[in-house]
N, C-alpha and C. Protein backbone atom coordinates (compact mmCIF):
# COMPACT_ATOMS: atom_id res chain seq x y z
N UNK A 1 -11.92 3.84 19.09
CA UNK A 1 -10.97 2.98 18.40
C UNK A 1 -10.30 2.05 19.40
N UNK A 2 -10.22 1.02 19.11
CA UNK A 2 -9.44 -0.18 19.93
C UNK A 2 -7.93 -0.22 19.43
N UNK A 3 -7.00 0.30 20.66
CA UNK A 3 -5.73 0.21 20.58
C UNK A 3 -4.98 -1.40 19.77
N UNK A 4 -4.33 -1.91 19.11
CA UNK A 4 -3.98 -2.77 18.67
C UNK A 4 -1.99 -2.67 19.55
N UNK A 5 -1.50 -2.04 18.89
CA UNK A 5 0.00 -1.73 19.62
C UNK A 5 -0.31 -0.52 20.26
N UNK A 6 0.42 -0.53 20.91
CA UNK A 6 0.76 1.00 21.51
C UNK A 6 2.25 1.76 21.20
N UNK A 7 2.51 3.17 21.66
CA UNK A 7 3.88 3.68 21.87
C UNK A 7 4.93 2.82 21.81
N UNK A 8 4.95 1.99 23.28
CA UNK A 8 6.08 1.66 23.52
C UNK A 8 6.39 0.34 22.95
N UNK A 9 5.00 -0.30 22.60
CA UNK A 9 5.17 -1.68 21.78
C UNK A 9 5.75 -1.45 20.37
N UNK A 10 5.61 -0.15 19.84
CA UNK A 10 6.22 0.04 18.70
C UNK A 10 7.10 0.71 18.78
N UNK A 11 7.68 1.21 19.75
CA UNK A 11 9.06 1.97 19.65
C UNK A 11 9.91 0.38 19.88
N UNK A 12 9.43 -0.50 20.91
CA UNK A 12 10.37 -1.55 21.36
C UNK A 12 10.41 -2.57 19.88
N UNK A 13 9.48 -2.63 19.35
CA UNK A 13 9.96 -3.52 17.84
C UNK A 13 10.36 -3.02 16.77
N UNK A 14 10.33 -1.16 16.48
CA UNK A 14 11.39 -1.12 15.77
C UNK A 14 12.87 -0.62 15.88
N UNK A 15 12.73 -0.75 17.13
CA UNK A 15 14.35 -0.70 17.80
C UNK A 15 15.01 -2.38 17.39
N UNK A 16 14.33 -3.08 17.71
CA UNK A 16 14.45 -4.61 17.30
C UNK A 16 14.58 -5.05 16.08
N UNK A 17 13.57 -4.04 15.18
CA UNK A 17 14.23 -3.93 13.36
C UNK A 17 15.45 -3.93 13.28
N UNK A 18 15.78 -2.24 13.51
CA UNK A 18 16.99 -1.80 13.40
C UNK A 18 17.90 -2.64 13.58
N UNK A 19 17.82 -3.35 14.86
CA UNK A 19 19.26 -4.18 15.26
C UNK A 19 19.17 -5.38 13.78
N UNK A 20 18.15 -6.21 14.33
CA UNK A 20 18.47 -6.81 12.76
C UNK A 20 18.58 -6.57 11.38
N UNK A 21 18.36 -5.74 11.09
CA UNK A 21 18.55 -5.37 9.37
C UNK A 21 19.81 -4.85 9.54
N UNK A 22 20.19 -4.17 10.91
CA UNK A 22 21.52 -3.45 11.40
C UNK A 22 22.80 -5.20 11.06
N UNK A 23 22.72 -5.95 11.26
CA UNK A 23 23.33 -7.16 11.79
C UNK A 23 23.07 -7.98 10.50
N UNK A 24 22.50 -8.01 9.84
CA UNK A 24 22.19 -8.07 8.48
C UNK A 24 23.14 -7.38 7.22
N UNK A 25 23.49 -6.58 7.93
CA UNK A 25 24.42 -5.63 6.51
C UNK A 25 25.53 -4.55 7.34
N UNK A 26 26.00 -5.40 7.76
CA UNK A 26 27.09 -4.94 9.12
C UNK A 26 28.26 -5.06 7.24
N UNK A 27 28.91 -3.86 7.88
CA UNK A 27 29.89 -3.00 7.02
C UNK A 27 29.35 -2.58 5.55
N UNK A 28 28.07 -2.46 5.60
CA UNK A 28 27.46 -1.67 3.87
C UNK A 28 26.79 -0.08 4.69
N UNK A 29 26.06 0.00 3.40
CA UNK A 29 25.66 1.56 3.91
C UNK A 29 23.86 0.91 3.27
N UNK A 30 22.74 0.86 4.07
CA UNK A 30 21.51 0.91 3.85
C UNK A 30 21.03 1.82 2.71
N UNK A 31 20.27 1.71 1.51
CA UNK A 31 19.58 2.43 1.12
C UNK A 31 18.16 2.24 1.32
N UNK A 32 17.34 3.04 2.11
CA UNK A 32 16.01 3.17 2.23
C UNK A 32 15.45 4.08 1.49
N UNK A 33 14.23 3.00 0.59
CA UNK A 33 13.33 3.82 0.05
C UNK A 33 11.72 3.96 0.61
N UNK A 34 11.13 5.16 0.95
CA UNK A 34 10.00 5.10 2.02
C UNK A 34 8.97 5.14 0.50
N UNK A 35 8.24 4.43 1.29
CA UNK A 35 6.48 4.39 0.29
C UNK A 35 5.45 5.91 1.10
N UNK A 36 5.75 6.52 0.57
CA UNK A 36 4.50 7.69 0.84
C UNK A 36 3.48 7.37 0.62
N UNK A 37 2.58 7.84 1.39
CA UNK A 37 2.84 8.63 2.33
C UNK A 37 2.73 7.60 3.97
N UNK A 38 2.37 6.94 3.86
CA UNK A 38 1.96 5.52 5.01
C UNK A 38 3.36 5.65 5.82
N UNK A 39 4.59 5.57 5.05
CA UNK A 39 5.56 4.70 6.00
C UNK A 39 6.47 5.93 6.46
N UNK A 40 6.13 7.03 6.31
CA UNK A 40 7.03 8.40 7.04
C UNK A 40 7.46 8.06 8.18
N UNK A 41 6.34 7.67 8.98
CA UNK A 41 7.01 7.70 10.66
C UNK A 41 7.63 6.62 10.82
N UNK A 42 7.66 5.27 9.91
CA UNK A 42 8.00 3.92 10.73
C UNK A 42 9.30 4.63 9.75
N UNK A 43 9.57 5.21 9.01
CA UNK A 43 11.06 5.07 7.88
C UNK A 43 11.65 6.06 9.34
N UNK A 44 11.36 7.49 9.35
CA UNK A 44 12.28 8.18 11.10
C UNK A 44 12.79 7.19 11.94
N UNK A 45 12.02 6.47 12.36
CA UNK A 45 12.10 5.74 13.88
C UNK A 45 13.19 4.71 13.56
N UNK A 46 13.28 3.82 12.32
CA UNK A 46 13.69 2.76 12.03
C UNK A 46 15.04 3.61 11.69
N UNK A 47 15.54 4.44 10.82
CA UNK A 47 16.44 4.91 10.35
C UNK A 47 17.35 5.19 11.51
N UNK A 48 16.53 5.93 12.65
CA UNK A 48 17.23 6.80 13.93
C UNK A 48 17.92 5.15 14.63
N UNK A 49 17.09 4.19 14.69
CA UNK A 49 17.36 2.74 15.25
C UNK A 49 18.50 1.67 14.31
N UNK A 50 19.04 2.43 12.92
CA UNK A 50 19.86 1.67 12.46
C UNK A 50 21.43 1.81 13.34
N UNK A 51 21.95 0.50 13.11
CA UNK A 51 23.67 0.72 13.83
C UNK A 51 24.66 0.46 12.37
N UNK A 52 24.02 0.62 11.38
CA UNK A 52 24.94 1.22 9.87
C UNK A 52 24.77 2.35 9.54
N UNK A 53 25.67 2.64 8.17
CA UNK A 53 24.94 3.83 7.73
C UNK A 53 23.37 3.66 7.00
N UNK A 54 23.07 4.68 7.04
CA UNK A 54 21.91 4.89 5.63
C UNK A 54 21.69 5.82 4.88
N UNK A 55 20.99 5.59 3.65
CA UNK A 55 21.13 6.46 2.68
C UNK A 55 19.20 6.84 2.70
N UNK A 56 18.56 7.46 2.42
CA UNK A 56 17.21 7.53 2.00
C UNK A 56 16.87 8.19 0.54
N UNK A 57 15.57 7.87 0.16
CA UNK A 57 15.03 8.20 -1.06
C UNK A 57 13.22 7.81 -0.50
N UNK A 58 12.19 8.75 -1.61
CA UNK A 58 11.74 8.29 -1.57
C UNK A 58 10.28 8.35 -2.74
N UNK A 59 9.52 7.17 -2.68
CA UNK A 59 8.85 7.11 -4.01
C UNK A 59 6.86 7.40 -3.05
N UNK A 60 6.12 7.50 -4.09
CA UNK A 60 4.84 7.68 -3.99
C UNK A 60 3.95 7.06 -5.21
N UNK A 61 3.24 5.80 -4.79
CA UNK A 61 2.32 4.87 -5.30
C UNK A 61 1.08 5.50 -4.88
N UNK A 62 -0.54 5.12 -5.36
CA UNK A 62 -1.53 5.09 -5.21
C UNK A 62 -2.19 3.80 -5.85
N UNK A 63 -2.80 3.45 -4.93
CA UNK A 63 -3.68 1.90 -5.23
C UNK A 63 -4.51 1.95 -4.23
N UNK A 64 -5.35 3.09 -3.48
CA UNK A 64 -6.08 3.42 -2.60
C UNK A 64 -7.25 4.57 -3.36
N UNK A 65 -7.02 5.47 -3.54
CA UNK A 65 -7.89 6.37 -3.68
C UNK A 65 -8.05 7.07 -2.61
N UNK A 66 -9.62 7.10 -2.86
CA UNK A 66 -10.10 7.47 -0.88
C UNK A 66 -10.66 6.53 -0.39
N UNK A 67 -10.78 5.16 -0.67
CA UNK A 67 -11.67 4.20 0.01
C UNK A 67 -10.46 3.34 1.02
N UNK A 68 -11.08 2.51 1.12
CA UNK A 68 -10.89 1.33 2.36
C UNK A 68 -9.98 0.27 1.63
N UNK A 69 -10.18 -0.03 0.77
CA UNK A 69 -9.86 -1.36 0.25
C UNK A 69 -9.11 -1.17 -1.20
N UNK A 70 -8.35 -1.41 -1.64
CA UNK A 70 -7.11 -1.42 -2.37
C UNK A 70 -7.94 -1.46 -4.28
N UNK A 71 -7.78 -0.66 -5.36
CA UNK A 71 -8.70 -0.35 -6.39
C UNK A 71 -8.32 -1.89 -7.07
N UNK A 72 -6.73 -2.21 -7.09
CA UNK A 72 -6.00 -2.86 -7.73
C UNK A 72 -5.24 -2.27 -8.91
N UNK A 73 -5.38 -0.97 -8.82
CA UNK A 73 -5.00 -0.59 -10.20
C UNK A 73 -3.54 0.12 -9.50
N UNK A 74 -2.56 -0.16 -9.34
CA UNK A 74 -1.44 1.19 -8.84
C UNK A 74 -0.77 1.60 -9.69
N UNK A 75 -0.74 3.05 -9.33
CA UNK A 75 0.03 4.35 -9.59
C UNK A 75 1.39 4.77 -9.31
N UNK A 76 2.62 4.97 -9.73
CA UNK A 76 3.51 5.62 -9.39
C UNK A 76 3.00 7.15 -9.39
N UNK A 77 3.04 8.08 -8.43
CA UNK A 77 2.95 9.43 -8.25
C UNK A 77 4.14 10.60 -7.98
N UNK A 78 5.29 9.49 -7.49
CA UNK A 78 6.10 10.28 -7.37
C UNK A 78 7.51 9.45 -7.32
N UNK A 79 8.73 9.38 -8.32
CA UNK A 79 9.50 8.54 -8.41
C UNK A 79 10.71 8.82 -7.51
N UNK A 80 12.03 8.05 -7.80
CA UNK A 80 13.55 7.92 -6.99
C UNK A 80 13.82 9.59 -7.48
N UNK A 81 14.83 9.95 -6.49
CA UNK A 81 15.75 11.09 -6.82
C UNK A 81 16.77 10.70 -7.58
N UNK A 82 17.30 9.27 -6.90
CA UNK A 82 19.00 9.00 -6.93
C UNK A 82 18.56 7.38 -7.80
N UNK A 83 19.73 7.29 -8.25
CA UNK A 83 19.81 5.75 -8.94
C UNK A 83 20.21 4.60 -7.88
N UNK A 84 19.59 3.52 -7.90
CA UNK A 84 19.87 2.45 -6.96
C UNK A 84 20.26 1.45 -7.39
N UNK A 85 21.08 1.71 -9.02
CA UNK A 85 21.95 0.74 -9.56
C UNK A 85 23.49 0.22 -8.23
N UNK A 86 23.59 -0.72 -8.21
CA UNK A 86 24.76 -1.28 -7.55
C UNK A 86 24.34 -1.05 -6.29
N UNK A 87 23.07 -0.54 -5.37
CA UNK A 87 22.92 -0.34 -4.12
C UNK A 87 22.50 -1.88 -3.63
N UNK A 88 22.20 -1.56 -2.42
CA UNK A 88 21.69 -2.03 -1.30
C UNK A 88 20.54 -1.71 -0.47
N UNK A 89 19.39 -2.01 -1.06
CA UNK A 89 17.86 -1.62 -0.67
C UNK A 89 16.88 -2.33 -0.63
N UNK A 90 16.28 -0.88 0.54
CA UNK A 90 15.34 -2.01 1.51
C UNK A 90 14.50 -0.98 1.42
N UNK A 91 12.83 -1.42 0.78
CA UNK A 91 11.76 -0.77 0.79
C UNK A 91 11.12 -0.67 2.06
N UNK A 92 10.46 0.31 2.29
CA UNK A 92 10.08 0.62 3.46
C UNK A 92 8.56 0.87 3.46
N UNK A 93 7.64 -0.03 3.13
CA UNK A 93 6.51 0.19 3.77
C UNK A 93 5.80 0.06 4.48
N UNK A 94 4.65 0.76 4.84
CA UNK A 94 3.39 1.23 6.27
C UNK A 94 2.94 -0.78 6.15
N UNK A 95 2.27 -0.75 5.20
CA UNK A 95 1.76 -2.23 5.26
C UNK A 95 1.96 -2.82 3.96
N UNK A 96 2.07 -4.21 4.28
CA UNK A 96 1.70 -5.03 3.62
C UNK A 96 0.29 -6.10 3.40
N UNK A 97 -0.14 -5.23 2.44
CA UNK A 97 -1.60 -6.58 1.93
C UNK A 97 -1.90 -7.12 1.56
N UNK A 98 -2.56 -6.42 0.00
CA UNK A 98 -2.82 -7.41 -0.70
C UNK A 98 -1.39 -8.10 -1.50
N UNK A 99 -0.65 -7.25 -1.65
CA UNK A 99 0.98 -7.94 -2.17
C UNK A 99 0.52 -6.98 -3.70
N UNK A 100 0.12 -6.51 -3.93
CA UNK A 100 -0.56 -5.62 -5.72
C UNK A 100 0.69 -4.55 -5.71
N UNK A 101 0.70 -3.59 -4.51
CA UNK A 101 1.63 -2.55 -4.67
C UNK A 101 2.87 -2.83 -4.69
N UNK A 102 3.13 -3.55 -3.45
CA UNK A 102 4.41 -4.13 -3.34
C UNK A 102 4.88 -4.95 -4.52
N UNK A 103 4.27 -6.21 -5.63
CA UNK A 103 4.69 -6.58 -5.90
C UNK A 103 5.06 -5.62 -7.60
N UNK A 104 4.48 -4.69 -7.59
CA UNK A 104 4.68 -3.78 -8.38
C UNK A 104 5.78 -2.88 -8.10
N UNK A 105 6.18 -2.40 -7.17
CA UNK A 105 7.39 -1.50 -6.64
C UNK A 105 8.35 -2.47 -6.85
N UNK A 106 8.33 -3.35 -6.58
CA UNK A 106 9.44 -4.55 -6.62
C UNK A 106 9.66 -5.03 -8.04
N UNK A 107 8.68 -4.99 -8.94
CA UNK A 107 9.46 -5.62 -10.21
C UNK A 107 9.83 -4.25 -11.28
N UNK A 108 8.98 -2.85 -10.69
CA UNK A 108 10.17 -1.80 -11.09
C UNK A 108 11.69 -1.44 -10.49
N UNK A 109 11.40 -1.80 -9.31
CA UNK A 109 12.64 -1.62 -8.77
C UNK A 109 13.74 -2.42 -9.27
N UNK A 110 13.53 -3.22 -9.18
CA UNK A 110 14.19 -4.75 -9.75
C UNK A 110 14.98 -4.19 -11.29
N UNK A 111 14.26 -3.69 -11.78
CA UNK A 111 15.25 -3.43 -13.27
C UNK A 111 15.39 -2.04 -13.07
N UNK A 112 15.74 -1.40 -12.35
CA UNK A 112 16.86 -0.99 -12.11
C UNK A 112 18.27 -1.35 -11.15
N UNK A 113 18.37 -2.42 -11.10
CA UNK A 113 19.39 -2.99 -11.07
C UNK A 113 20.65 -2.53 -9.48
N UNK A 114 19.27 -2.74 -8.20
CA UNK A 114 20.41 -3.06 -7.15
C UNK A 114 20.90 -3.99 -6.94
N UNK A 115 21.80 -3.82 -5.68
CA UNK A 115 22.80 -4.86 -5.48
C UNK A 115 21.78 -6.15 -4.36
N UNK A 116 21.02 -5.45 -4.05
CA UNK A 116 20.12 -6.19 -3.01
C UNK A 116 18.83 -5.62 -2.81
N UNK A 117 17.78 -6.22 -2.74
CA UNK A 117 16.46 -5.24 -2.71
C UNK A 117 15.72 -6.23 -1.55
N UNK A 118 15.36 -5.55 -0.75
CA UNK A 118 14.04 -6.30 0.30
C UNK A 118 13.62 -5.47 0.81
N UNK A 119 12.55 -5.88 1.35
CA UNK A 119 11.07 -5.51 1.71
C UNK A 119 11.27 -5.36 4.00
N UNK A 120 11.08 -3.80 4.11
CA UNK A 120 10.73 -3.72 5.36
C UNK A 120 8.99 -3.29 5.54
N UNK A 121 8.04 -3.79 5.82
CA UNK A 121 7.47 -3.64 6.34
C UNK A 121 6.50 -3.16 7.62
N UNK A 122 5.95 -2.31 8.28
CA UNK A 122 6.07 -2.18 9.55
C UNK A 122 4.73 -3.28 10.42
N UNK A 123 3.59 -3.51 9.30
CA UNK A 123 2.42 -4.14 9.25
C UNK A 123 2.18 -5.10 8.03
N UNK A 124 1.78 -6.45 8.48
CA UNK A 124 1.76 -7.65 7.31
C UNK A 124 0.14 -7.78 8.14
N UNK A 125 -0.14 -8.00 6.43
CA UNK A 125 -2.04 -8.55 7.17
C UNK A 125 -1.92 -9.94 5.64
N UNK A 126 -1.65 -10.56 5.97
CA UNK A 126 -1.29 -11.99 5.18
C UNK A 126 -2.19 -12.76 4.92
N UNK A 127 -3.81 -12.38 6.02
CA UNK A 127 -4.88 -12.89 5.02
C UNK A 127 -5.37 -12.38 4.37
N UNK A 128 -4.89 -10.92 3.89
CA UNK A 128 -5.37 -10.35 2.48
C UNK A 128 -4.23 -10.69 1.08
N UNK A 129 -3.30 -11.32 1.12
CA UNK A 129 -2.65 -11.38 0.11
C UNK A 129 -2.71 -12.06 -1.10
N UNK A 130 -3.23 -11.23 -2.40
CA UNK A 130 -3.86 -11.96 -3.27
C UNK A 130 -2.43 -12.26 -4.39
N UNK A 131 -0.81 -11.67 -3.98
CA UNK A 131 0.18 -11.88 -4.49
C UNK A 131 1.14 -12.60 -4.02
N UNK A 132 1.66 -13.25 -3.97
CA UNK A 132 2.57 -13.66 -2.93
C UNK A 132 4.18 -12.91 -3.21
N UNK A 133 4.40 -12.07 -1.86
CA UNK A 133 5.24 -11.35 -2.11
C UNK A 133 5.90 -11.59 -1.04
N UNK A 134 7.73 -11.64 -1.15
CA UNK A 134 8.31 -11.66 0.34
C UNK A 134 8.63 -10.31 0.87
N UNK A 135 8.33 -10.32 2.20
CA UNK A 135 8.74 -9.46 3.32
C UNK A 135 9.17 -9.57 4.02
N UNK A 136 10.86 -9.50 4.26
CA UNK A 136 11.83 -9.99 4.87
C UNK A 136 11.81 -9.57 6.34
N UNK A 137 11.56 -8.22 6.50
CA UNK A 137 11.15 -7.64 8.06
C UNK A 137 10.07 -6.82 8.00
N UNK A 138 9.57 -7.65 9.33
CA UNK A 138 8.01 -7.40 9.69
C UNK A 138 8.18 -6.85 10.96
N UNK A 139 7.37 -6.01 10.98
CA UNK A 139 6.96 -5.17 12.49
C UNK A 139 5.89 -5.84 13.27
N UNK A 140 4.61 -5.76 12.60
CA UNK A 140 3.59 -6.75 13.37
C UNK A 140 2.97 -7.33 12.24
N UNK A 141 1.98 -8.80 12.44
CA UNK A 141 0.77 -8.89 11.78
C UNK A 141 -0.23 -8.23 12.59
N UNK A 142 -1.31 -8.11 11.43
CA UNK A 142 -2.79 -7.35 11.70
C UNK A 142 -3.60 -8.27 11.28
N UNK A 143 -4.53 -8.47 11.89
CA UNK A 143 -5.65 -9.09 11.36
C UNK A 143 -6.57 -8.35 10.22
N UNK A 144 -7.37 -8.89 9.47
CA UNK A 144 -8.24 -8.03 8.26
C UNK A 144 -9.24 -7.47 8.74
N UNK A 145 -8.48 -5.73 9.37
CA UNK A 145 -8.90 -4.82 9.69
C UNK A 145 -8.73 -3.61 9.46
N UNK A 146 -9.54 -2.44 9.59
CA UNK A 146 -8.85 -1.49 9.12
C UNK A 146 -8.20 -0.75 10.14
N UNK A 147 -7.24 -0.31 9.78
CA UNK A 147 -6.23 0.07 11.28
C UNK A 147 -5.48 1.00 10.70
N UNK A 148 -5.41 2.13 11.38
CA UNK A 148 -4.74 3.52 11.59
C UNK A 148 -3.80 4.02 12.54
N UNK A 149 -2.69 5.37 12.36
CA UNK A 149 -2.29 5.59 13.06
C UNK A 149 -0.52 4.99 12.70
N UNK A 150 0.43 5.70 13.37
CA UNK A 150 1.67 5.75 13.63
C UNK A 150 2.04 5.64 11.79
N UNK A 151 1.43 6.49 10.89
CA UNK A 151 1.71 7.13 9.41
C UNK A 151 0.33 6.64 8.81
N UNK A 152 -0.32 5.26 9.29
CA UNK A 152 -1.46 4.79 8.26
C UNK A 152 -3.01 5.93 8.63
N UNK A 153 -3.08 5.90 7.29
CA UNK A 153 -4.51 7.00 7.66
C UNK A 153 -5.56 6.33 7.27
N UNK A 154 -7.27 7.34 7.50
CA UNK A 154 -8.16 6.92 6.93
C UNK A 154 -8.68 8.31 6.15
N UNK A 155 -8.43 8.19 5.09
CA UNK A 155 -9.11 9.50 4.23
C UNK A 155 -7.57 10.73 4.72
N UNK A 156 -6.79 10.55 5.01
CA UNK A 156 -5.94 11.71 5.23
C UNK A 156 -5.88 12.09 6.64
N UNK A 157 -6.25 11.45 7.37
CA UNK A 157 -6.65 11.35 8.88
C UNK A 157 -6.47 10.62 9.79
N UNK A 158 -5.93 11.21 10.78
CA UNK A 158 -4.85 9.79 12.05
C UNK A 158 -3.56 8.96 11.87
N UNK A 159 -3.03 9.76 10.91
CA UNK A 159 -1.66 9.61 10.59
C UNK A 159 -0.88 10.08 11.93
N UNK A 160 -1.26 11.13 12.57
CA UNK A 160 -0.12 11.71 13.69
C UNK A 160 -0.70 10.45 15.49
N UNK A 161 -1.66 9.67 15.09
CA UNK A 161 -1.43 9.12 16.50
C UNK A 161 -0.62 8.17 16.44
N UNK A 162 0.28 7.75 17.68
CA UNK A 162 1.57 7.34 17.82
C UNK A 162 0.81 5.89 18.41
N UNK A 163 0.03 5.26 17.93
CA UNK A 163 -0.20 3.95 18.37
C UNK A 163 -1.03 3.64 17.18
N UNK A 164 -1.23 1.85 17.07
CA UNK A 164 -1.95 1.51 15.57
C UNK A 164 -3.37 1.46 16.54
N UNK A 165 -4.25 1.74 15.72
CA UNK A 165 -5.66 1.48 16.82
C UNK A 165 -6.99 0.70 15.31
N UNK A 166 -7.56 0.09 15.63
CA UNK A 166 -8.87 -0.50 14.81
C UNK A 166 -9.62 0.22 14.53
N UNK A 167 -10.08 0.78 13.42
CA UNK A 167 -11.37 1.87 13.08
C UNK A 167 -12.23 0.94 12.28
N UNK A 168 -13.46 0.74 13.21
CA UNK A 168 -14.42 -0.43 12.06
C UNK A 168 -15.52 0.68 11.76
């Protein structure tokens, strides 16, 4: 596999999140909601790197299966605990692609009625986007590849290496 980021390239940009989304909502309290299972490790790292409070929750989509490439059809699998009426939230997912999931989490989210909703991202691959969806903070772009590692898997696999690497 060909390393794409490494460790410290991704510990050093989402320390660099943090400060901005931190500086962004200086005197609120964050609500983060993580997309399972992809964005576990970037939601830890980013959370430990906020300088507000935060609150967490979190939901589980499917628009994968077991393949490579996105069905188009998505699934809610697993919903909110808590209500995010009157909050302040910021979705937290592994990647952004085709814009299908995301823009689906977003127009459920949406009626339920926060005070603010945007999109953290940790990976944007923007020449797959067949939705146009905004993503206010980005970790890296990827090129249209398949890439694993630091939460993204392939088949349930290489979620625990701590760098993004290319699996063709």
């Amino acid at each position: 596999m060909e390393v794409l980021f490494s460790e410290e390239q991704i510990a050093k940009r989402v320390r660099e999140l943090g400060k901005e989304i931190s500086a962004d909502y200086q005197g609120k309290t964050v609500h983060f909601i993580c997309v399972l299972k992809g964005a576990y490790t970037f939601l830890a790292d980013l959370a430990r790197a906020m300088e507000v409070p935060v609150t967490l929750d979190f939901l589980a989509v499917s628009s994968y299966g077991k393949g490579k490439t996105s069905s188009g059809e998505v699934q809610l699998t697993k919903d909110l605990d808590v209500s995010i009426a009157g909050r302040d939230v910021i979705v937290v997912e592994d990647i952004a692609d085709t814009g299908l999931t995301l823009n689906y989490l977003l127009n459920m989210l949406r009626s339920r009625e926060p005070a603010t909703l945007k999109v953290a991202a940790f990976l944007s691959k923007p020449s797959r986007r067949e939705i146009d969806v905004a993503v206010d903070y980005i970790g890296f772009e990827v090129p249209d590849r398949f890439v694993v590692g630091y939460g993204l898997d392939d088949n349930q696999r290489f979620r625990e290496l701590p760098y993004i690497a290319v699996q063709d």
